[in-house]
Protein backbone atom coordinates (compact mmCIF):
# COMPACT_ATOMS: atom_id res chain seq x y z
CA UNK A 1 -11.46 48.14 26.48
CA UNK A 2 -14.55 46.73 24.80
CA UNK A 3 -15.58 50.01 22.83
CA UNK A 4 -11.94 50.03 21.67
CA UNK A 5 -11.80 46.80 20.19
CA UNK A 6 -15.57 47.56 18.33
CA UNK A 7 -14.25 50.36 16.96
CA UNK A 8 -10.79 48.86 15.57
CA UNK A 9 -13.67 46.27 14.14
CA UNK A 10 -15.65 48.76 12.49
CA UNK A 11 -12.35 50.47 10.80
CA UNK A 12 -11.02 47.63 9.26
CA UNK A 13 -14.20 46.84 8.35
CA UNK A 14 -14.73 49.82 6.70
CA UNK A 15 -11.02 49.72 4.82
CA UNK A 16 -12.11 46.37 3.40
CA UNK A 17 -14.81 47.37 1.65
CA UNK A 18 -15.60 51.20 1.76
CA UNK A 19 -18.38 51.21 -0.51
CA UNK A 20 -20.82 48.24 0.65
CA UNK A 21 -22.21 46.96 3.78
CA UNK A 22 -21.43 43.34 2.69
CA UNK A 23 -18.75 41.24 2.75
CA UNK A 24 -18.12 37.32 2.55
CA UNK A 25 -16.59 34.59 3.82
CA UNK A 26 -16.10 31.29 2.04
CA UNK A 27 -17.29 28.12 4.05
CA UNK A 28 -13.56 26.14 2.55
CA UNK A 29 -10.38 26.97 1.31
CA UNK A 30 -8.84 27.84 -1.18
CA UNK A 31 -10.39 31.20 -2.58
CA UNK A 32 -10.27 33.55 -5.17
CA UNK A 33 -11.51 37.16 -5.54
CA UNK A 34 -13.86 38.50 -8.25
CA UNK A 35 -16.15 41.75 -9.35
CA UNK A 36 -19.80 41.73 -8.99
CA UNK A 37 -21.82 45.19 -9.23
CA UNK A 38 -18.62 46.72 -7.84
CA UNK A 39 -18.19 44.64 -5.13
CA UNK A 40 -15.41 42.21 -4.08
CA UNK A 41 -16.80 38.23 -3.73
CA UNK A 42 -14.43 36.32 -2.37
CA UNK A 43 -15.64 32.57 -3.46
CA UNK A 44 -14.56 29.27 -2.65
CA UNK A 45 -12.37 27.42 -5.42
CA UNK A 46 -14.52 24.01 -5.22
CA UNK A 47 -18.37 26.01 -5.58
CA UNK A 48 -18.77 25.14 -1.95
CA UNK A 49 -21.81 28.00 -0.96
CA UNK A 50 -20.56 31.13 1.16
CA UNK A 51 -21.38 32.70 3.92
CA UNK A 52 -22.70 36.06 3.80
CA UNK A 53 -23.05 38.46 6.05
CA UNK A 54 -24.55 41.59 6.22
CA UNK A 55 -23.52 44.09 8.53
CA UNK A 56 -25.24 47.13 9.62
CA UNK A 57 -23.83 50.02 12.08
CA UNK A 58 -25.95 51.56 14.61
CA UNK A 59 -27.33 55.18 14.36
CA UNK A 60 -28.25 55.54 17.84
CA UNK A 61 -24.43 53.79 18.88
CA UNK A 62 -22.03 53.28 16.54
CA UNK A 63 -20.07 50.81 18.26
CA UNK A 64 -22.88 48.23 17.72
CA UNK A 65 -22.30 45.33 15.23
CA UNK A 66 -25.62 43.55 13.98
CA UNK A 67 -24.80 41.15 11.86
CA UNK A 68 -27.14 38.70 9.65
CA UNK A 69 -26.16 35.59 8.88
CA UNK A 70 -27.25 34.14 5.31
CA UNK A 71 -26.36 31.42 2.53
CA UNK A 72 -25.29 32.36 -1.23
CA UNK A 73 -26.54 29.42 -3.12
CA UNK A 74 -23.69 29.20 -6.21
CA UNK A 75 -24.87 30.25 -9.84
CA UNK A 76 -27.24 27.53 -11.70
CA UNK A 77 -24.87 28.49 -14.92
CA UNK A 78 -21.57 27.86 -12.76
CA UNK A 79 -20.77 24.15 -13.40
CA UNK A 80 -20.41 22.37 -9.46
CA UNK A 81 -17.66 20.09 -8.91
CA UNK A 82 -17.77 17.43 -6.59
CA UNK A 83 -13.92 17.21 -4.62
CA UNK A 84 -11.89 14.47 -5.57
CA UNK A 85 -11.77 12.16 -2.22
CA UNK A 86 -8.39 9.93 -1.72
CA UNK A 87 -8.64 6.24 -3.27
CA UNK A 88 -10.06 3.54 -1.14
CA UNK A 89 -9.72 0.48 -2.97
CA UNK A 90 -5.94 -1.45 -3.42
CA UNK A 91 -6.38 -1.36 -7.18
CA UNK A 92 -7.38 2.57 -7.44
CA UNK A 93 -4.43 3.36 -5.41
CA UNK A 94 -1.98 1.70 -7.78
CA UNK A 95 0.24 3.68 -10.12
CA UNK A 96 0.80 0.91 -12.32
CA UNK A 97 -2.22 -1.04 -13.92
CA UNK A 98 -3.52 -4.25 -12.13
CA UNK A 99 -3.16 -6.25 -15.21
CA UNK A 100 0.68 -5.57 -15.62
CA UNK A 101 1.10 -5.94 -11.77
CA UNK A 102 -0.72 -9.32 -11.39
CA UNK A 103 0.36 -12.02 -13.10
CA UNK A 104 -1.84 -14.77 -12.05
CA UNK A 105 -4.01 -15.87 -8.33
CA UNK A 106 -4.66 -18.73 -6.64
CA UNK A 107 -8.49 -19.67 -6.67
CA UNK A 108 -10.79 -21.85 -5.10
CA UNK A 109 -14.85 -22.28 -6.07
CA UNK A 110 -17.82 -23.66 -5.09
CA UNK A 111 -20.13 -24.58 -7.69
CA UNK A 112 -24.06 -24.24 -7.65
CA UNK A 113 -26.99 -24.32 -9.50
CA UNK A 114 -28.63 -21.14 -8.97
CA UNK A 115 -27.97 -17.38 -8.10
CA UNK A 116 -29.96 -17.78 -4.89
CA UNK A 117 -27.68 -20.32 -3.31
CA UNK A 118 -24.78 -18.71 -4.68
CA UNK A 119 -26.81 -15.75 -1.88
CA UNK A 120 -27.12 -17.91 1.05
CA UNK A 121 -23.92 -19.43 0.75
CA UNK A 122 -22.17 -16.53 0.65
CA UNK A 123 -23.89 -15.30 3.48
CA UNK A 124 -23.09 -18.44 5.39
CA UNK A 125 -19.28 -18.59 4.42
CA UNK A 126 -19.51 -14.55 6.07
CA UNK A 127 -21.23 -15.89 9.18
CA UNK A 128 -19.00 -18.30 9.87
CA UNK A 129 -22.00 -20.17 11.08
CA UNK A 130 -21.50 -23.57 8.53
CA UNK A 131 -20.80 -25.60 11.47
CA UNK A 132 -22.05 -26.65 14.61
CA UNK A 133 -21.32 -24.76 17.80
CA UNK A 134 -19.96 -26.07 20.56
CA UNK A 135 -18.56 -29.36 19.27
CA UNK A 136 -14.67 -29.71 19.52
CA UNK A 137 -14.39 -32.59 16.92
CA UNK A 138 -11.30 -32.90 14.38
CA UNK A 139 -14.07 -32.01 11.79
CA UNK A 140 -14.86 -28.42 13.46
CA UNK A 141 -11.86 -27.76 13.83
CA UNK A 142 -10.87 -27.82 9.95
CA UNK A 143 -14.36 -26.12 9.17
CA UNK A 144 -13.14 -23.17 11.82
CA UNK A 145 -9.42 -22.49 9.97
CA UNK A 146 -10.68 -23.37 6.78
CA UNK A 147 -14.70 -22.00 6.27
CA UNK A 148 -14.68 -21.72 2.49
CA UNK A 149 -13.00 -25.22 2.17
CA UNK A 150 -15.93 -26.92 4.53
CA UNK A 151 -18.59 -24.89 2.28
CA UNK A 152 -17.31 -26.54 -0.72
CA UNK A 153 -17.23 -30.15 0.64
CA UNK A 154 -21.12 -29.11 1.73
CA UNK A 155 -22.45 -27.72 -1.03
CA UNK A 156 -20.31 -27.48 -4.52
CA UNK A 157 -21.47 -29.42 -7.40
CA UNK A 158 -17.86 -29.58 -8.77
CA UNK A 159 -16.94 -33.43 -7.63
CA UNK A 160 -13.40 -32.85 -9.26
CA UNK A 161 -12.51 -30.07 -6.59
CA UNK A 162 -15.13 -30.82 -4.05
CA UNK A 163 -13.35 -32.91 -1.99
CA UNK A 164 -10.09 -30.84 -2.25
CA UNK A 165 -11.55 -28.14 -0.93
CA UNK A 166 -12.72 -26.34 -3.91
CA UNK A 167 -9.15 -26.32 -5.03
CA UNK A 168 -8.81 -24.92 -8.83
CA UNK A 169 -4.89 -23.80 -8.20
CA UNK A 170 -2.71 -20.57 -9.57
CA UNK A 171 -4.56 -19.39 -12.97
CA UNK A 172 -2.77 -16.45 -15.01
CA UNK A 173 -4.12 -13.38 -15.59
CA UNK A 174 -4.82 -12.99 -19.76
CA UNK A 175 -4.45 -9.06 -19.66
CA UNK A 176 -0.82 -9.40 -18.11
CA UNK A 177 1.33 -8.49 -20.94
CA UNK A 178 3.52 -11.09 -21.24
CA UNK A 179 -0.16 -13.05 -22.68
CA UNK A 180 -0.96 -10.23 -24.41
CA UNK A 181 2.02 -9.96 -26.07
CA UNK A 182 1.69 -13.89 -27.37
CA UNK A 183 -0.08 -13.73 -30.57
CA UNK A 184 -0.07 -17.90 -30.64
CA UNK A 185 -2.77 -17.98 -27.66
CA UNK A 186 -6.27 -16.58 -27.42
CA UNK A 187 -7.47 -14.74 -23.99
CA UNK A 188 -9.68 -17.93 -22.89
CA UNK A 189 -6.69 -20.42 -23.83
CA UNK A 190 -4.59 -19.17 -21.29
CA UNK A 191 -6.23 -21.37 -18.94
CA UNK A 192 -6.74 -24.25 -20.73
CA UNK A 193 -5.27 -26.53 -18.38
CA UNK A 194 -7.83 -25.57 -15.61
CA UNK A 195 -10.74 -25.80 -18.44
CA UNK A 196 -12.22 -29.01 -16.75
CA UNK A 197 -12.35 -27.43 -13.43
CA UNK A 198 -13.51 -23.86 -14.62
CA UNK A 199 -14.25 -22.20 -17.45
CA UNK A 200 -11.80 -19.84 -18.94
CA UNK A 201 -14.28 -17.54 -19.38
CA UNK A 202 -15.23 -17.34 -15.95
CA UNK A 203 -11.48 -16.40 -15.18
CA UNK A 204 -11.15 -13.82 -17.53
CA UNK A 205 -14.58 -12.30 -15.82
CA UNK A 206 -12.58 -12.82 -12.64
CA UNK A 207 -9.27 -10.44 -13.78
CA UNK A 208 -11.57 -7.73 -15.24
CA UNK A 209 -12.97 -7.23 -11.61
CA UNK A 210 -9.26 -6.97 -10.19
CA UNK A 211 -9.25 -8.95 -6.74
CA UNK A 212 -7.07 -9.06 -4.66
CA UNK A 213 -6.26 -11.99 -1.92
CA UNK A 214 -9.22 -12.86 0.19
CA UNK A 215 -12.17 -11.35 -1.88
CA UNK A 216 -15.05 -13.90 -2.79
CA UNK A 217 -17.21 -12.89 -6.39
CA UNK A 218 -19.97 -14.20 -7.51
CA UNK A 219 -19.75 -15.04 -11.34
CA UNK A 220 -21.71 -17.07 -14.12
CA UNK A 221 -21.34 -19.45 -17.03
CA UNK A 222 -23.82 -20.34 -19.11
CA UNK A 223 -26.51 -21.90 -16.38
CA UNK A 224 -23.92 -22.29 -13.94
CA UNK A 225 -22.64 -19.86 -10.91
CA UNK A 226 -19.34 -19.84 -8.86
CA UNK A 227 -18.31 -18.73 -5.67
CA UNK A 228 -14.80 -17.98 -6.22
CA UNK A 229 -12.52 -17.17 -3.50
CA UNK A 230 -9.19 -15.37 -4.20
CA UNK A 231 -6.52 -17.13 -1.82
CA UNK A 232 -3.95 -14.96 -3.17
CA UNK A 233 -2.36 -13.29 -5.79
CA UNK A 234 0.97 -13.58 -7.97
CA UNK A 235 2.49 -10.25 -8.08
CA UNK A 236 5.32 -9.09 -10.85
CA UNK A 237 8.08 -6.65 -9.33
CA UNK A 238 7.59 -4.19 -12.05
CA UNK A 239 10.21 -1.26 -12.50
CA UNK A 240 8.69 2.07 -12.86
CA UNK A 241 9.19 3.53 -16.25
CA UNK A 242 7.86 7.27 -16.79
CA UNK A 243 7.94 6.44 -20.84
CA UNK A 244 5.77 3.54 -20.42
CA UNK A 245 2.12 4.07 -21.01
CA UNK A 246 1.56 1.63 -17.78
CA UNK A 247 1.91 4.19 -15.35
CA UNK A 248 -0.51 7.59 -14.67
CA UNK A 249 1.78 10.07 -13.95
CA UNK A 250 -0.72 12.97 -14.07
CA UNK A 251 -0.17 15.76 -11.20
CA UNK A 252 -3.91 15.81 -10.79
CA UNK A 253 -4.25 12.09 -9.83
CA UNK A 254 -0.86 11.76 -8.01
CA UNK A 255 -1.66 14.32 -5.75
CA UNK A 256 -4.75 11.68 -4.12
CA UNK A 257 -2.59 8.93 -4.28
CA UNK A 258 0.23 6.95 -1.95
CA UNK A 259 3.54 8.35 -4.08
CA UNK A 260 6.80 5.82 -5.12
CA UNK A 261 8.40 4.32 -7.59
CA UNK A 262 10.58 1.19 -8.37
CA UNK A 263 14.01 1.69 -9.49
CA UNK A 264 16.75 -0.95 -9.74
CA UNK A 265 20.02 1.45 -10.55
CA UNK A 266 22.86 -1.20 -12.41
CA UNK A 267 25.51 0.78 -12.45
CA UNK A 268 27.40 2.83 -9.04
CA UNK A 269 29.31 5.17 -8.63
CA UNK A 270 32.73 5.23 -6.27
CA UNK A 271 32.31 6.18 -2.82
CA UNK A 272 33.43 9.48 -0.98
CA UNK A 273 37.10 9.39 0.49
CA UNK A 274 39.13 5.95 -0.53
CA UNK A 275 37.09 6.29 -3.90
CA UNK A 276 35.79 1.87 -3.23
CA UNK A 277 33.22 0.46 -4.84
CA UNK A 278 29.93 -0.20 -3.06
CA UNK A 279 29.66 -3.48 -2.41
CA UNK A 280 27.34 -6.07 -0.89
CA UNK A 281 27.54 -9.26 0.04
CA UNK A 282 25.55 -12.39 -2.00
CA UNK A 283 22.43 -13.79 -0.73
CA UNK A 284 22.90 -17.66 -1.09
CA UNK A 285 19.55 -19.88 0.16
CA UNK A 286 21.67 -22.96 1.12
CA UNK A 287 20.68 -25.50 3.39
CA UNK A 288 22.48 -28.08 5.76
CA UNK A 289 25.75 -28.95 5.23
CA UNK A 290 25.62 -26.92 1.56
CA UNK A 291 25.71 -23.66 4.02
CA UNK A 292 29.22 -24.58 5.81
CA UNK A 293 30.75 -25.31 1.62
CA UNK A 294 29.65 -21.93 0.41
CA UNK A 295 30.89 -20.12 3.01
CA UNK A 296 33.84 -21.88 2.84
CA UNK A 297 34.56 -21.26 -0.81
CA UNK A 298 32.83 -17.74 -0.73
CA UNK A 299 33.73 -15.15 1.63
CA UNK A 300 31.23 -12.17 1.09
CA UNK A 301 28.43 -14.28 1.33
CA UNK A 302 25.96 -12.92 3.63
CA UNK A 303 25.95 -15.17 7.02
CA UNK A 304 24.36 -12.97 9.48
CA UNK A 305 21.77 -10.20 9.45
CA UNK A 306 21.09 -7.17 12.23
CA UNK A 307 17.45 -5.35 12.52
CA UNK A 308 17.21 -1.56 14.35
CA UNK A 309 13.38 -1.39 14.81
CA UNK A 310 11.75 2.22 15.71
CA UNK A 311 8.59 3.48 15.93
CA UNK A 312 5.03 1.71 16.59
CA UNK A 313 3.50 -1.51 16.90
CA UNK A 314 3.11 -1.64 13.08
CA UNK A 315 7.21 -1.56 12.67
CA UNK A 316 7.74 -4.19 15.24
CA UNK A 317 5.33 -6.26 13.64
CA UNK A 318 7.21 -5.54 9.94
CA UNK A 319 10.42 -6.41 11.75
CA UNK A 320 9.28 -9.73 13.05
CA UNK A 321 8.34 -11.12 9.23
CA UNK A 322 11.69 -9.45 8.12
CA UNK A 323 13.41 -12.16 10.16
CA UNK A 324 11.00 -14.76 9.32
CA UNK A 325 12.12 -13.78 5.66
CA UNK A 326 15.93 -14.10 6.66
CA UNK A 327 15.67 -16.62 8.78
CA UNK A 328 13.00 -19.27 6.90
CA UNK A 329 14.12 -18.16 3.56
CA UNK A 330 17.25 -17.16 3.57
CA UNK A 331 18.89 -19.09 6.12
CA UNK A 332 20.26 -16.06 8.14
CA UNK A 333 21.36 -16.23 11.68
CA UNK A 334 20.67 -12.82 13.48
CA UNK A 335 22.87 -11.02 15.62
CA UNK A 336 22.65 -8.82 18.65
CA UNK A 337 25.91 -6.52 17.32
CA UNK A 338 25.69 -4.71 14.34
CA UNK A 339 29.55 -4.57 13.77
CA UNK A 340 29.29 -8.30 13.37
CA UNK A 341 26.05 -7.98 11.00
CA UNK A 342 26.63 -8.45 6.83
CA UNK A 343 23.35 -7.35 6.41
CA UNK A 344 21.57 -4.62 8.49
CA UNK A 345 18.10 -3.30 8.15
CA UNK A 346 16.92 0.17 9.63
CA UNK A 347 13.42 -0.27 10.46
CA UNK A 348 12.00 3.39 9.89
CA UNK A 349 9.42 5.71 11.85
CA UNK A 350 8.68 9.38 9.83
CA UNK A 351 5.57 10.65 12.57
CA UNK A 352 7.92 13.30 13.89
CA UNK A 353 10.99 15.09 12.28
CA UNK A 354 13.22 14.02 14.91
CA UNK A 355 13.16 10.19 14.33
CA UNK A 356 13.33 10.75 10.68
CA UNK A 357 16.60 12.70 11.42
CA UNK A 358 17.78 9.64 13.41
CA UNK A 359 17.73 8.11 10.90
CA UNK A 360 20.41 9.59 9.02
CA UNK A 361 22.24 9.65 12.15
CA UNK A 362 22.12 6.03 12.17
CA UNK A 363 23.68 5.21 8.91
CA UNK A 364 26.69 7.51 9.37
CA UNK A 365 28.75 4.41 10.71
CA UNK A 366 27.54 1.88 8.42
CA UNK A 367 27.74 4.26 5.59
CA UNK A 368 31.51 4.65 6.55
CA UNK A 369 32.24 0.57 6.52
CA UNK A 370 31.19 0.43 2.92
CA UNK A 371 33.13 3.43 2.23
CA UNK A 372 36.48 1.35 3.73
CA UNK A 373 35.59 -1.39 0.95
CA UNK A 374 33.33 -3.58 3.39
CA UNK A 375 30.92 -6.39 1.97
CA UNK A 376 27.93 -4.60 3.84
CA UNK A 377 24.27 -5.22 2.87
CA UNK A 378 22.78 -1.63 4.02
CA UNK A 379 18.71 -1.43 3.85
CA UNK A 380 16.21 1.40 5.10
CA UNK A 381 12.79 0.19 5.18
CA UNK A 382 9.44 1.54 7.06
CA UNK A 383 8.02 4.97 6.82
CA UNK A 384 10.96 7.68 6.31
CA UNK A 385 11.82 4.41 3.15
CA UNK A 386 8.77 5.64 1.43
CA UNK A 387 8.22 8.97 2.45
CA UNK A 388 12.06 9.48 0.70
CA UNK A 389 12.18 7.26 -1.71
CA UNK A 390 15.40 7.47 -4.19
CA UNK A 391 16.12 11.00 -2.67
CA UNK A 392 17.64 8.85 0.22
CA UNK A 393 19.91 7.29 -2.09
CA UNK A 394 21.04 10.80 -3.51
CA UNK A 395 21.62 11.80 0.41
CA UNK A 396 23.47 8.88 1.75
CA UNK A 397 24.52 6.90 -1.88
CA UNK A 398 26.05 3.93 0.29
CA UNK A 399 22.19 2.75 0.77
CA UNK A 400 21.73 -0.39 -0.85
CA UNK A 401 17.65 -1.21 -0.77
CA UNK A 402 15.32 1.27 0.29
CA UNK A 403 11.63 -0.29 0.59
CA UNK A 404 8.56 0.45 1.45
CA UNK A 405 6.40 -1.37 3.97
CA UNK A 406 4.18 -3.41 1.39
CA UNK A 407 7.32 -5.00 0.24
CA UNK A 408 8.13 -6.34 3.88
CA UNK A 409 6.98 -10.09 2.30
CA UNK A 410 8.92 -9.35 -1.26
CA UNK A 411 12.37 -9.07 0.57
CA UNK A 412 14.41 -12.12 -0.74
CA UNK A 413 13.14 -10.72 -4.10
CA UNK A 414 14.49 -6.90 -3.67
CA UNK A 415 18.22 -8.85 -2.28
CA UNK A 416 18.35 -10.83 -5.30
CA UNK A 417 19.08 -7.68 -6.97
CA UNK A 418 21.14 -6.05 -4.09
CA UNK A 419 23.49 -9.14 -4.20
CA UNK A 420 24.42 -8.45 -7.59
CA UNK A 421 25.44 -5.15 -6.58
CA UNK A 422 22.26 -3.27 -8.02
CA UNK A 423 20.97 -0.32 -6.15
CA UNK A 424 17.33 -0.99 -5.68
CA UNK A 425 14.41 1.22 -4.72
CA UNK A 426 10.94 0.20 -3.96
CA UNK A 427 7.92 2.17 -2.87
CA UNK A 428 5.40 1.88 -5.94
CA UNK A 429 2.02 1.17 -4.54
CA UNK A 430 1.21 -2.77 -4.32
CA UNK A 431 -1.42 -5.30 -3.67
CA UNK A 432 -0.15 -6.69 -0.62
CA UNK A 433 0.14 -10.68 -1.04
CA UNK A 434 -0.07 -13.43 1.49
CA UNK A 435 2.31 -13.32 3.80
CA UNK A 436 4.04 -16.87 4.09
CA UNK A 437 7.56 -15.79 5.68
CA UNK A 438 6.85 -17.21 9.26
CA UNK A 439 7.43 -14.30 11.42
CA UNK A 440 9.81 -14.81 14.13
CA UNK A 441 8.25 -13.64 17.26
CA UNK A 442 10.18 -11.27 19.74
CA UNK A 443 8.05 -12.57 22.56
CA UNK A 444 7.15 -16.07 23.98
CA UNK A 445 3.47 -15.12 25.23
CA UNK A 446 2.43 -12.09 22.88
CA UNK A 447 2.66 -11.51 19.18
CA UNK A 448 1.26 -8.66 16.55
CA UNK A 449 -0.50 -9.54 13.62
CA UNK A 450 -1.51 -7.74 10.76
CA UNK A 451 -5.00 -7.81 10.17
CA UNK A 452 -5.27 -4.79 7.83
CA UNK A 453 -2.51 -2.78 6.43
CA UNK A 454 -2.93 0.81 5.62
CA UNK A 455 -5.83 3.22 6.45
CA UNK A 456 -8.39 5.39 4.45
CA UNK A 457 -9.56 7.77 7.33
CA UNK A 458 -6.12 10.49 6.11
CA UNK A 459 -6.38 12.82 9.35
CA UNK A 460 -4.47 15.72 8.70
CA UNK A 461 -2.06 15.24 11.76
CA UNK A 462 -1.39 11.21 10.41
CA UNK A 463 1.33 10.13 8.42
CA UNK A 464 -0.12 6.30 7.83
CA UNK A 465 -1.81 6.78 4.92
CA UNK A 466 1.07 8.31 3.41
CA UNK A 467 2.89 6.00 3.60
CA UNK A 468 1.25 2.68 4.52
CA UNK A 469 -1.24 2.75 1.90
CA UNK A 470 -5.01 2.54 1.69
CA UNK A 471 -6.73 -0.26 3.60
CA UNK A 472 -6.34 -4.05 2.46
CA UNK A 473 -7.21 -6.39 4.52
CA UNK A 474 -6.12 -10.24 5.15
């Protein structure tokens, strides 16, 4: 049995290459064929070296196979690309430009004297070790949830913002274009009204490094340096646009990067079979006794809201600050039946064809209430939301909001739109802000929180970074 597989070996060996006792095989895929002295190279596409190996048959039995194992270093006048590795920052992942997605941040700063405390605080604030262990005092307490805020009661020379923790406040952002686009104001007077606390200046520095929440930079003024922590960041819900110069559309950078878009469609069409308009019902944020008037005047106001979680840890998670959002924000009561539900969210797991498929499943009976003329808020969020994008609204057109997870925090936003009947789609690439919606905890004793969204690592067998993003942290 052994002879006869050496000799099938040796034949198709042979057939390959008749006339030369080489052949090669590239170290990575994919390859390409060409003609040298005769011979066949097959060479890798990215200049990667390849394998050779030389082959020589046996007079004395020709069923042995000697092979030699060596390296082909690639041509010194062949130019050697390096592979273009997936994006690993927030702001390289974005498809639209930092400055025309952030408006403005909220800062605080510590102010020193010299670069090398600007060092060792930095490295203390990162340490966590600016207070005294073992102490349970008031005092420790406020220097363990707030660090940065104890570092610049200890140390800033700033005695307008010292005792406030550092506090400068929300500063905009002089590239956004609505600044830009102001020919009355300069880039440093922006910020004019912070210009006793912080130099202009310093914030425009600030903007051209494009932070996002939580990052702490170093930056100087004149004989001055700054700590500056980024608390977090006011985002803009911009609309994708293919004619706008914004956005890098490029099939050789999209292919690295997390794909979406934002889309708000004004204008729908009638619905399959009693030909209704799609409608939803309005979002109202009404308090107290205002809430029982409304509803009272207003019937399709939304009153009630229904989630359908599936999938990991990471969706339950998502879920739970979805009905913080509805709940805190919103002021909607949730409900354990769906039929009873004017607004119902399908939280969305793509790992394996069969839940995506659920999916669809799952909106077959709510897709046929808004078909009857219902007032029916209908939302797909999570991964199979991104992964599909507006191509879900094409398949099931009764869809109302489909979002991706960044956007969990930005969903009173995406409704405002959906309550004036707008068809909204959002899965363009964000900086993920903080997250003040309260969750509301499915558990008494146990609760997930996000301490970094996203992942860089792209395994071939995960879906995460597809969809979730690249890595930002709290």
């Amino acid at each position: 049995m052994m002879n006869l597989m050496t000799i099938k070996l040796i034949l198709v060996f042979v057939i390959i290459i008749p006339h030369s006792n080489s052949f090669y095989i590239p170290t990575s895929s994919p390859i390409f064929g060409r003609k040298i002295n005769g011979n066949t190279i097959f060479q890798s596409s990215n200049h990667k070296p390849n394998i050779v190996i030389q082959s020589t048959i046996s007079e004395h039995n020709e069923h042995d196979l000697d092979v030699d194992v060596d390296v082909e270093q690639p041509s010194s006048t062949e130019p050697i690309l390096a592979k273009r590795w997936f994006p690993v920052k927030p702001e390289d992942a974005l498809l639209t430009r930092y400055d025309t997605l952030v408006r403005g941040a909220y800062i605080r700063h510590v102010l020193l004297e010299t670069e090398e405390m600007v060092d060792i605080a930095t490295q203390t604030y990162l340490r966590g070790d600016n207070r005294e262990k073992g102490t349970t005092s008031t005092t420790n307490t406020e220097q363990i949830m707030d660090p940065f805020g104890q570092l610049a009661k200890d140390l800033s020379a700033c005695s307008k913002s010292r005792d406030e923790s550092g506090k400068i406040g929300w500063v905009d952002n002089a590239f956004h274009p609505s600044h830009l686009s102001s020919a009355s104001q300069t880039n440093t007077e922006v910020n004019e009204a912070v210009s006793e606390l912080i130099s202009p200046s310093v914030i425009q520095e600030l903007f051209k490094l494009k932070p996002k929440g939580g990052d702490i930079l170093k930056l100087r003024h004149e004989n001055q340096w700054h700590l500056v922590r980024v608390d977090d960041l006011l985002i803009d819900y911009v609309k994708s646009d293919n004619k706008n110069d914004t956005r890098d559309n490029e099939n050789s950078v999209m292919k690295y990067k997390q794909r979406g878009e934002n889309k708000v469609f004004t204008s729908r069409s009638k619905l399959k079979g009693l030909g209704a308009r799609p409608k939803a019902p309005k979002i109202v944020n009404v308090k107290g006794k205002e809430i029982e008037e409304v509803y009272n005047e207003k019937s399709d106001v939304a009153k009630s809201y229904y989630i359908a979680t599936s999938g990991c840890q990471m969706n339950v998670a998502d879920s739970e600050r979805l009905a913080g959002v509805f709940e805190n924000k919103l002021n909607l009561q949730p409900t354990t039946n769906p039929n009873d539900a004017n607004v119902i969210i399908l939280n969305t797991c793509s790992i394996r064809d069969h839940a995506e498929q659920k999916v669809y499943d799952t909106l077959g009976p709510f897709a046929a209430r808004k078909r009857k003329g219902e007032s029916l808020g209908l939302i797909v969020a999570g991964c199979v939301a991104q992964q599909e994008g507006e191509a879900l609204l094409k398949r099931v057109p009764e869809v109302d909001l489909v979002m991706g997870p960044q956007y969990v925090n930005r969903l009173d936003d995406l409704l405002d739109d959906v309550s004036r009947g707008h068809q909204v789609v959002a899965t363009d690439p964000t900086l993920i802000s903080e997250d003040l919606s309260r969750p509301i905890r499915g558990h008494s004793v146990k609760a997930w929180v996000n301490v970094i969204h996203g992942c860089n690592e792209h395994c071939t067998y995960c879906v995460v970074p597809g969809v979730r993003g690249v890595e930002q942290s709290r």
